[in-house]
N, C-alpha and C. Protein backbone atom coordinates (compact mmCIF):
# COMPACT_ATOMS: atom_id res chain seq x y z
N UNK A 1 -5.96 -48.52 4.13
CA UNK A 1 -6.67 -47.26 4.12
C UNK A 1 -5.89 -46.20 4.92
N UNK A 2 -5.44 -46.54 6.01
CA UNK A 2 -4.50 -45.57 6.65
C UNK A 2 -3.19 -45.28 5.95
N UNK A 3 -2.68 -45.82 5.59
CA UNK A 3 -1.62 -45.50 4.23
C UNK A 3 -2.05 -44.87 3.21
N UNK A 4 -2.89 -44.91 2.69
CA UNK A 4 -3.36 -44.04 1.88
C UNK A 4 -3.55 -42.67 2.61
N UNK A 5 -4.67 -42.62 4.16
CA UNK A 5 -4.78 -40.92 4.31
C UNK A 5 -3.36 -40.10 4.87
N UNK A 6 -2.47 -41.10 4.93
CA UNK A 6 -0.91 -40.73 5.38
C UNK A 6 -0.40 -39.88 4.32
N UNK A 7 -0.69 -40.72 2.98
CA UNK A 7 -0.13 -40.13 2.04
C UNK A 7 -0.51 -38.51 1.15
N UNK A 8 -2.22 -38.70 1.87
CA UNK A 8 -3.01 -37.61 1.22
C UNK A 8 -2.33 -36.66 2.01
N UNK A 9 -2.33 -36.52 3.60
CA UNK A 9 -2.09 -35.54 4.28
C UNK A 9 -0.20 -35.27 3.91
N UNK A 10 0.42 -36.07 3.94
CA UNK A 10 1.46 -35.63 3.12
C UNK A 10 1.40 -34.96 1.80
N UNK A 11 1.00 -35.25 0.92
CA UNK A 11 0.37 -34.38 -0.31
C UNK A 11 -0.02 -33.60 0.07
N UNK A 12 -1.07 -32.95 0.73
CA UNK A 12 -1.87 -31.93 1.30
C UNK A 12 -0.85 -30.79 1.60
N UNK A 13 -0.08 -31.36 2.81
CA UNK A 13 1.25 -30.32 3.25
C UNK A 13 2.23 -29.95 2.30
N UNK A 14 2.58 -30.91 1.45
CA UNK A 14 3.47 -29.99 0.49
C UNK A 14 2.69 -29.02 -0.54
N UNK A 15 1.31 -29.50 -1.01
CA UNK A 15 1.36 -28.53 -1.95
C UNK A 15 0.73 -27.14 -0.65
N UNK A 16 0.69 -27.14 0.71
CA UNK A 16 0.60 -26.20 1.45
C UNK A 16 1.45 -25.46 1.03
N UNK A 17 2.84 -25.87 1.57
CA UNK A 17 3.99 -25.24 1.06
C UNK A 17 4.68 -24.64 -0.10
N UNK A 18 3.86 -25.26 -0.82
CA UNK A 18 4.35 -24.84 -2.87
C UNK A 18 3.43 -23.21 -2.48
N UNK A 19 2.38 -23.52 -1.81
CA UNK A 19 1.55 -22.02 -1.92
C UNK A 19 2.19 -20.92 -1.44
N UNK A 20 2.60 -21.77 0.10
CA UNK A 20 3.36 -20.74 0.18
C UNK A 20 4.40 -20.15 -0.02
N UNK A 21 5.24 -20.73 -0.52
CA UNK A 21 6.80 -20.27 -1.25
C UNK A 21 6.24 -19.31 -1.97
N UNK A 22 5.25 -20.04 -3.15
CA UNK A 22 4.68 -19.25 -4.15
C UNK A 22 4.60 -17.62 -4.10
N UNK A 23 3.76 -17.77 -2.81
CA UNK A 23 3.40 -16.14 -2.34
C UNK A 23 4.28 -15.43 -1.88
N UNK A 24 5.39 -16.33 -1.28
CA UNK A 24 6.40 -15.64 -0.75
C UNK A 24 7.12 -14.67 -1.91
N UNK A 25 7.02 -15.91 -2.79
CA UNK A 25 8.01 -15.63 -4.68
C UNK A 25 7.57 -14.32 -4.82
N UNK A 26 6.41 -14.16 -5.09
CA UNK A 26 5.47 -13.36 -5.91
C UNK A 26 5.55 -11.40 -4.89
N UNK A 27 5.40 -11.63 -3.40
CA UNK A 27 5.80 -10.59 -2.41
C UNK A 27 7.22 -9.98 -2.81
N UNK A 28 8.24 -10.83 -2.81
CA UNK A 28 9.55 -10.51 -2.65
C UNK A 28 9.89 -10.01 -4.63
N UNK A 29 9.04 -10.53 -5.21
CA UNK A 29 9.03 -10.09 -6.82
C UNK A 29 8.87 -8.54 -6.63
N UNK A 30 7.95 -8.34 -6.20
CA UNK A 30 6.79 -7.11 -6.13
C UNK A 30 8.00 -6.08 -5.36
N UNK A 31 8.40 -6.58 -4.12
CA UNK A 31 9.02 -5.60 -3.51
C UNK A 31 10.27 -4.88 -4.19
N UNK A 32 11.26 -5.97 -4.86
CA UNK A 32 12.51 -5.87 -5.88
C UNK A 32 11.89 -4.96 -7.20
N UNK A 33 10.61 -5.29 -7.66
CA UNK A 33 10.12 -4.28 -8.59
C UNK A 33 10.01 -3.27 -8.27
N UNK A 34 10.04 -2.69 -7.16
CA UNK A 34 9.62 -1.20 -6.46
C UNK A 34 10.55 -0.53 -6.41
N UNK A 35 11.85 -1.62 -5.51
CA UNK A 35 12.66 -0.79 -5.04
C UNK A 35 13.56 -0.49 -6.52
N UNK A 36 13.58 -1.41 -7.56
CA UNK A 36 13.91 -0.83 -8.65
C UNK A 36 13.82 0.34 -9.48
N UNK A 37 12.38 1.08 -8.81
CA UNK A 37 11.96 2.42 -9.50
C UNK A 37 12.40 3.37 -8.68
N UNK A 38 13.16 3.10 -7.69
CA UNK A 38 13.61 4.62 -7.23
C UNK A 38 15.26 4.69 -7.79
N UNK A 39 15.38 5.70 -7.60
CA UNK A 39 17.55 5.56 -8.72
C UNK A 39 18.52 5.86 -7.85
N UNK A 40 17.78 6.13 -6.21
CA UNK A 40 18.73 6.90 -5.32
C UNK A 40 18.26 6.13 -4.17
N UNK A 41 19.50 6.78 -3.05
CA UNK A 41 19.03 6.12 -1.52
C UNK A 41 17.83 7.09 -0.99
N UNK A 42 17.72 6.14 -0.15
CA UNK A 42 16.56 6.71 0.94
C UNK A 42 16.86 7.63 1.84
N UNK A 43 16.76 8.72 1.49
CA UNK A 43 17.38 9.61 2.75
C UNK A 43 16.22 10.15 3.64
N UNK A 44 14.71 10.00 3.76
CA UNK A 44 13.56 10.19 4.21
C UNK A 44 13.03 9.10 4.67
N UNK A 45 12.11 9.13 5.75
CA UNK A 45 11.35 7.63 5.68
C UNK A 45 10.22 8.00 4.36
N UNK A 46 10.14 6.21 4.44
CA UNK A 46 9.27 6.08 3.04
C UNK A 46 8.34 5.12 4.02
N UNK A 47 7.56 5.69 4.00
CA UNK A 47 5.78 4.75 4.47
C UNK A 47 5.97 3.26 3.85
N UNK A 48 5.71 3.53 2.43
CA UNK A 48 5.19 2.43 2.03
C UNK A 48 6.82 1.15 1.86
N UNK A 49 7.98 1.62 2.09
CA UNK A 49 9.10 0.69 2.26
C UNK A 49 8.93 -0.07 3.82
N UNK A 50 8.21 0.69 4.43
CA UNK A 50 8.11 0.71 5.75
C UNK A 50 7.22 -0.63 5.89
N UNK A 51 5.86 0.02 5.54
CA UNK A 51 4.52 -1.27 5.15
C UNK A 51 5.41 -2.63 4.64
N UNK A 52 6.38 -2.34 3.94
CA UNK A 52 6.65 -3.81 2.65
C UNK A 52 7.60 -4.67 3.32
N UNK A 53 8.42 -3.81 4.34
CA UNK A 53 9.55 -4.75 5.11
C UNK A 53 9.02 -4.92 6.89
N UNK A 54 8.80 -4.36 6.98
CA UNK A 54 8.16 -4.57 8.84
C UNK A 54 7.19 -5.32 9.00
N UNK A 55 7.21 -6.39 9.90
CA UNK A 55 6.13 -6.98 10.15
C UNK A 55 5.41 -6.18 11.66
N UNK A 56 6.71 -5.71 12.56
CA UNK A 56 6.21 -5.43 14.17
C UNK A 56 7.30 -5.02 14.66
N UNK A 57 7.08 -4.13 15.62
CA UNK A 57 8.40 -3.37 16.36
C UNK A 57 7.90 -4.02 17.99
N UNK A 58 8.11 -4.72 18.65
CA UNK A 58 8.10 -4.85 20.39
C UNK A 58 9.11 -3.84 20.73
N UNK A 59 8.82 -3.60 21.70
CA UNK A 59 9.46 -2.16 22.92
C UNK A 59 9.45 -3.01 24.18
N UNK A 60 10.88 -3.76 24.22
CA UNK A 60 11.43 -3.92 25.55
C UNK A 60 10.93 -3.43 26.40
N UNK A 61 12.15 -2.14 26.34
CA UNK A 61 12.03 -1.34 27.49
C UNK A 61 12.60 0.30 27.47
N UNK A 62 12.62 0.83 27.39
CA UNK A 62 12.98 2.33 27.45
C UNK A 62 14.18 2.34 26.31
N UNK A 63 14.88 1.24 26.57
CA UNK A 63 16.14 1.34 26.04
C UNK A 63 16.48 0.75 25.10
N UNK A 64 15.65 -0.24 24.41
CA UNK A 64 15.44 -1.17 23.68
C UNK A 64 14.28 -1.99 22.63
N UNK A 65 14.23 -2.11 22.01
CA UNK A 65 13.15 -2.80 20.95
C UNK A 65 13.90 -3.72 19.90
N UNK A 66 12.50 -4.84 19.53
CA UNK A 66 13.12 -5.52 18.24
C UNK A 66 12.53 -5.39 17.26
N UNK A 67 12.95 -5.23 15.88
CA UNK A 67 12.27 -5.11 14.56
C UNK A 67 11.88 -6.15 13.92
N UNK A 68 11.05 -6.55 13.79
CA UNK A 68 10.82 -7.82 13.10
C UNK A 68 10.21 -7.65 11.50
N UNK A 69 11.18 -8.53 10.74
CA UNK A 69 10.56 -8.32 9.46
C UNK A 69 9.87 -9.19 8.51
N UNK A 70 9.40 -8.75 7.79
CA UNK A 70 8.55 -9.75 7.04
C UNK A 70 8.82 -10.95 6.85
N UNK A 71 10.46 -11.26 6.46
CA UNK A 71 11.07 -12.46 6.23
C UNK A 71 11.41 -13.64 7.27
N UNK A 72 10.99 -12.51 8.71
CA UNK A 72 11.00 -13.47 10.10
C UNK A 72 12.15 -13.54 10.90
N UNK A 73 12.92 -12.46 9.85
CA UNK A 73 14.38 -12.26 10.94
C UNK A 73 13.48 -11.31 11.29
N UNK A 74 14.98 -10.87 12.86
CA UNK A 74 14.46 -10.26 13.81
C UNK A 74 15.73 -9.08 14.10
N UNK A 75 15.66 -8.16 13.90
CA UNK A 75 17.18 -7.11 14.84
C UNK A 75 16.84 -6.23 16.17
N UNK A 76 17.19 -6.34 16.82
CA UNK A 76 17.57 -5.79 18.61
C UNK A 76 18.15 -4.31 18.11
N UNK A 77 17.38 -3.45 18.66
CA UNK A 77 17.86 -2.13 18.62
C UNK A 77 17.95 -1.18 19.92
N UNK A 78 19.11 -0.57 19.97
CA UNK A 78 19.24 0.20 21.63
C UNK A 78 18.63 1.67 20.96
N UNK A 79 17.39 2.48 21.61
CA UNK A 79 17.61 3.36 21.31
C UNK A 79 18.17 4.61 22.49
């Protein structure tokens, strides 16, 4: 019986993971569809590019912050 709920909770976690790839798939679809409709660079901020790639900005310190983005990288910025 314990081999068996070993195996469920293993099952359980991957198809966790199928979901979430899934959604990941389906986000990063959506975003590539967007950025496809514009024909030029960004020379303005754009709100909603903003919303689609940022997860959170932390503020060090006067001199510094990190950007964190949706995908879970992270970049260090001096300002």
């Amino acid at each position: 019986m314990e081999r068996y709920e070993a195996a469920q909770n293993g099952i359980a976690k991957i198809n966790d993971k199928m979901l979430e790839r899934t959604a990941k798939r389906e986000k990063i679809t959506r975003f590539l569809a967007n950025m496809k409709c514009h024909d030029k660079l960004f020379t303005e901020f754009d709100e909603k590019l903003w919303l689609a790639t940022v997860d959170s900005v932390t503020v060090h310190s006067e001199s510094e912050m990190a950007v964190t983005f949706k995908d879970g990288s992270e970049v260090t910025v001096e300002i």
